[in-house]
N, C-alpha and C. Protein backbone atom coordinates (compact mmCIF):
# COMPACT_ATOMS: atom_id res chain seq x y z
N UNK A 1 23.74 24.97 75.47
CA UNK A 1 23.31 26.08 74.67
C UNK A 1 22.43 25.61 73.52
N UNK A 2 22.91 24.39 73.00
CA UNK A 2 22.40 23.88 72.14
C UNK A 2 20.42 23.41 72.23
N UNK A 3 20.36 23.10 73.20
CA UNK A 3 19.12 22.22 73.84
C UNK A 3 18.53 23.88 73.82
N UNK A 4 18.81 24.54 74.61
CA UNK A 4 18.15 26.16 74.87
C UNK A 4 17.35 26.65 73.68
N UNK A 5 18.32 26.86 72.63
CA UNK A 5 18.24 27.32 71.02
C UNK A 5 17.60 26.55 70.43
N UNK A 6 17.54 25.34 70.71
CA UNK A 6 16.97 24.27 69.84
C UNK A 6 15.13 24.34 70.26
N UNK A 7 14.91 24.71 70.90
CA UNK A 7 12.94 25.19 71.37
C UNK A 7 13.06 26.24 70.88
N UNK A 8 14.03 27.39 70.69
CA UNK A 8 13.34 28.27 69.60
C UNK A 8 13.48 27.53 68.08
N UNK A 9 14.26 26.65 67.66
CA UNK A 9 14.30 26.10 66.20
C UNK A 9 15.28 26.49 65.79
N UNK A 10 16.32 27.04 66.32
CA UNK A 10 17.59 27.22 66.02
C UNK A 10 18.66 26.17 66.21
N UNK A 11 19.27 26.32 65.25
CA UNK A 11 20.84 25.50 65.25
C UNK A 11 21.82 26.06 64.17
N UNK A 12 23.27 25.80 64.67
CA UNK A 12 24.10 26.86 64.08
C UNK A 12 25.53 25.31 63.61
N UNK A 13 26.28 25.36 62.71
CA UNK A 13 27.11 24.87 62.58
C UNK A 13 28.46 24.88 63.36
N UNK A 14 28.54 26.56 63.80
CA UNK A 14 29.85 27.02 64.51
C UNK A 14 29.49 27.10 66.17
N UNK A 15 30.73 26.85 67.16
CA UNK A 15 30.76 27.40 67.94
C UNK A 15 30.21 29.16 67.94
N UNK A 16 31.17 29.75 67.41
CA UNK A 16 30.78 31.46 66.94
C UNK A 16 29.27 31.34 67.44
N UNK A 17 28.73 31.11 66.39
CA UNK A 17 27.76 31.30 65.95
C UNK A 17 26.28 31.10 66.90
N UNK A 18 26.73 29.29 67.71
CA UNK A 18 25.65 29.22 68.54
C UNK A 18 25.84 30.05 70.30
N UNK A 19 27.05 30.17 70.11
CA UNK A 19 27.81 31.42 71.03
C UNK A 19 26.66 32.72 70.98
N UNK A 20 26.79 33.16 69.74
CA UNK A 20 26.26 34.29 69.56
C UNK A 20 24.46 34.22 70.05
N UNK A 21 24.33 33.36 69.10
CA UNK A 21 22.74 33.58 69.58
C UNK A 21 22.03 33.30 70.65
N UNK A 22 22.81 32.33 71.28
CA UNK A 22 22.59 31.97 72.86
C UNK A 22 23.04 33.46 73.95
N UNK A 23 23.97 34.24 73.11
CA UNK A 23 23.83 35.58 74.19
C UNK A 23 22.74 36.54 73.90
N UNK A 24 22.48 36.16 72.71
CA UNK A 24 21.38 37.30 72.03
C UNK A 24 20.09 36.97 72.49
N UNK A 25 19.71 35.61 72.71
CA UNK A 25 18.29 35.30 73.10
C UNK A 25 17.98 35.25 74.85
N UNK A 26 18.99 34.61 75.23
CA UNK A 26 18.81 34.18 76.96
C UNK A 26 20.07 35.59 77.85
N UNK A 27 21.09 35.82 76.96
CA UNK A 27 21.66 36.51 78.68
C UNK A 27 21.34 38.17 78.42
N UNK A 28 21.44 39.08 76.87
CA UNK A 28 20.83 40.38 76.55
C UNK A 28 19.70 40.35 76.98
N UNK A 29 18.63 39.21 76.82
CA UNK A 29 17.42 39.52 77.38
C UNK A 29 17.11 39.63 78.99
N UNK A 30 18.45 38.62 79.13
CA UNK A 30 18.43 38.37 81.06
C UNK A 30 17.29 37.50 81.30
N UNK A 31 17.32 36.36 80.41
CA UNK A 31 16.24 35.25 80.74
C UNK A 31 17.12 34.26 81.53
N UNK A 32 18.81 34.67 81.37
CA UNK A 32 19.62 34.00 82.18
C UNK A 32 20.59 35.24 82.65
N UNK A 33 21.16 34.82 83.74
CA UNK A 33 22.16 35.54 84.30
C UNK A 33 23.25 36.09 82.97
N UNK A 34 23.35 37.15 83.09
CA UNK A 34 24.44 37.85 82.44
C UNK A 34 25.78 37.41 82.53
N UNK A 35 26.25 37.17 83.75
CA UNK A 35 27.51 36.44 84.16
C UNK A 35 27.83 35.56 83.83
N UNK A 36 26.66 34.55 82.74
CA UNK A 36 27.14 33.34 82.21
C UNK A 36 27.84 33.75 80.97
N UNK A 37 27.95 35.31 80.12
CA UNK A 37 28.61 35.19 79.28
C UNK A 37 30.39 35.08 79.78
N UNK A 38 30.85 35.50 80.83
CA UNK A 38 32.26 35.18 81.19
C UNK A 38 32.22 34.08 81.52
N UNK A 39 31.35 32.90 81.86
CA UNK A 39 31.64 31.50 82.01
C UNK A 39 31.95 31.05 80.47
N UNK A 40 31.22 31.69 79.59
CA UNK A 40 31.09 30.96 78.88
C UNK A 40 32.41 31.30 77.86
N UNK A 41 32.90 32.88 78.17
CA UNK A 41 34.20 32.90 77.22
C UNK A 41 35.41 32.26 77.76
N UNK A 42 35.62 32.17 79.18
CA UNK A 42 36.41 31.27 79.55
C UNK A 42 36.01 30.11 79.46
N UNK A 43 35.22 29.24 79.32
CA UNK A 43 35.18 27.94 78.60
C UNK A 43 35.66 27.69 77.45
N UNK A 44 35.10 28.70 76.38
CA UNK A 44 35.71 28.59 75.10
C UNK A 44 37.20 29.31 74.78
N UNK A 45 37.44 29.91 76.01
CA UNK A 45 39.30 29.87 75.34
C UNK A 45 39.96 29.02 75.55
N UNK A 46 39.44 28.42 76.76
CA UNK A 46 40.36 27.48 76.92
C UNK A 46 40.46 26.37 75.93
N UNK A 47 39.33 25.71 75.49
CA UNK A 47 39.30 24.84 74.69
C UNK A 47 39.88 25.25 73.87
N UNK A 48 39.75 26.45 72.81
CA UNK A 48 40.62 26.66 71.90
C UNK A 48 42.03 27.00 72.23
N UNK A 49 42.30 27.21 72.91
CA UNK A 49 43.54 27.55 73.40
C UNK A 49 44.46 25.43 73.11
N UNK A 50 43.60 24.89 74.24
CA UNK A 50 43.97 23.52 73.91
C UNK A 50 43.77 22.71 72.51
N UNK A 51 42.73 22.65 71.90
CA UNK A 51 43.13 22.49 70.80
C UNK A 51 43.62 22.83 69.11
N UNK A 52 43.96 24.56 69.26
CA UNK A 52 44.84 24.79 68.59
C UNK A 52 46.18 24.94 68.99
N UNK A 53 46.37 25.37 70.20
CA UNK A 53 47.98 25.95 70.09
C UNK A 53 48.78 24.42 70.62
N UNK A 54 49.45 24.26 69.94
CA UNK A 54 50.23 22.84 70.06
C UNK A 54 51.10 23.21 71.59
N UNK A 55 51.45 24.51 71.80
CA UNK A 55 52.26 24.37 73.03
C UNK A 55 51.75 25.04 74.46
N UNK A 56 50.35 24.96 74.42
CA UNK A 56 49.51 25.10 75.71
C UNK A 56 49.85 24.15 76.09
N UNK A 57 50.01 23.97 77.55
CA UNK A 57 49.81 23.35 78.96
C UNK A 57 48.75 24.12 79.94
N UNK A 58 47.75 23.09 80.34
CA UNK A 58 46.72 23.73 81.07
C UNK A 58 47.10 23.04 82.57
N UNK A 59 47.11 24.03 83.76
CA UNK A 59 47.60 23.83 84.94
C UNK A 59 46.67 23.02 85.25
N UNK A 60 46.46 22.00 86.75
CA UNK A 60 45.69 21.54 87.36
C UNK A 60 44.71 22.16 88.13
N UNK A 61 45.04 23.73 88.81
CA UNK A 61 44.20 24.88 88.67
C UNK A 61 43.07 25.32 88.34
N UNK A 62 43.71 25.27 87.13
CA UNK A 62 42.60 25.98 85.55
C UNK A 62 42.00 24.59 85.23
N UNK A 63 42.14 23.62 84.88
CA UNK A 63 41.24 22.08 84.98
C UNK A 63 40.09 22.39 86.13
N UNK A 64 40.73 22.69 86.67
CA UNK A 64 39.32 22.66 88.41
C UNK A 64 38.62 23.95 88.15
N UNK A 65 38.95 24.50 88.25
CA UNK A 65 38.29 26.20 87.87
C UNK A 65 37.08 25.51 86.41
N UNK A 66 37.56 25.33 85.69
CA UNK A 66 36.95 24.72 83.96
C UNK A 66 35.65 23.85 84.36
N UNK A 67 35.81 22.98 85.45
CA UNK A 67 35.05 21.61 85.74
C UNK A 67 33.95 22.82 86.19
N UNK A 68 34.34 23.59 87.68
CA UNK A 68 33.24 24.12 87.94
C UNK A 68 32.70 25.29 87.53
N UNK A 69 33.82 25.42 86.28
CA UNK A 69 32.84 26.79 85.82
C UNK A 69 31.75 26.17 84.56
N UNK A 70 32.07 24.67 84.41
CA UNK A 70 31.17 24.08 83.75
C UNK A 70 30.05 23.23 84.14
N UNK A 71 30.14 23.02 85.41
CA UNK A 71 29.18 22.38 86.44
C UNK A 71 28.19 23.45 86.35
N UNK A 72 28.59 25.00 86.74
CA UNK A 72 27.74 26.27 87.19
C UNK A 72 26.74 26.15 85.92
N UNK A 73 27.61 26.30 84.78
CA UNK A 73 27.17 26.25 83.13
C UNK A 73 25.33 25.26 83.16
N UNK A 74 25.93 24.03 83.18
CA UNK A 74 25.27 23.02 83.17
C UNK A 74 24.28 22.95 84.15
N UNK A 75 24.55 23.19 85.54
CA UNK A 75 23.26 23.26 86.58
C UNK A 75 22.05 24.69 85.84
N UNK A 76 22.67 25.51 85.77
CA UNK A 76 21.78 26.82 84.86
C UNK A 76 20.94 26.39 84.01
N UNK A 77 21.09 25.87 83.31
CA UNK A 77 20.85 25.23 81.84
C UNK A 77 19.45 24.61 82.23
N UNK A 78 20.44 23.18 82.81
CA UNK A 78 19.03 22.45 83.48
C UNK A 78 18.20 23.02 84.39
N UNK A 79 18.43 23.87 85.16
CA UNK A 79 17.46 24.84 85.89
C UNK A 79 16.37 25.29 84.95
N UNK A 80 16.84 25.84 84.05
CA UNK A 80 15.92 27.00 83.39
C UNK A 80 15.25 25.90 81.89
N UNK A 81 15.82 25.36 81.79
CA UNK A 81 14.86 23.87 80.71
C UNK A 81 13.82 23.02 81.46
N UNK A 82 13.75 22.73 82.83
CA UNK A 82 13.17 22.15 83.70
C UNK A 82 11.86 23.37 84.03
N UNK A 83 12.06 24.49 83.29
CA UNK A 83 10.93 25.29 83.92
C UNK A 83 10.23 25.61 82.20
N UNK A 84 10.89 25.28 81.32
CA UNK A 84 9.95 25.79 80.11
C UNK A 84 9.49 24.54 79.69
């Protein structure tokens, strides 16, 4: 998200934040698939989920699901940076 935002000259301190503008510039506009915003909120619960709540356990499942819902993430990305 970061690399994306960063050719318009943006950068943000927070998750929140570069969250936000990465939906506001690439998936509202539909310069990327829309569907990456549910990749992308299940990426970020989980993480927060793991590193705040002291008594999460993440199944082996949800690990595999995470990998390739972050593979999908990451192939997108580089797809659409490889063309601007």
């Amino acid at each position: 998200m970061r690399a994306e935002l960063a050719l318009l000259g943006e950068d943000y301190k927070s998750h929140k934040s570069v969250i936000a503008s990465f939906r506001k510039h690439f998936l509202k506009t539909e310069i990327l698939d829309r569907e990456l915003s549910k990749t992308i909120a299940q990426l970020l619960d989980v993480r927060t989920q793991c590193d705040y709540d002291d008594h999460y356990i993440i199944s082996k499942e949800e690990v595999i699901a995470q990998i390739e819902n972050a593979k999908t993430f990451v192939d997108v990305i580089e797809s659409h940076l490889a063309t601007v």
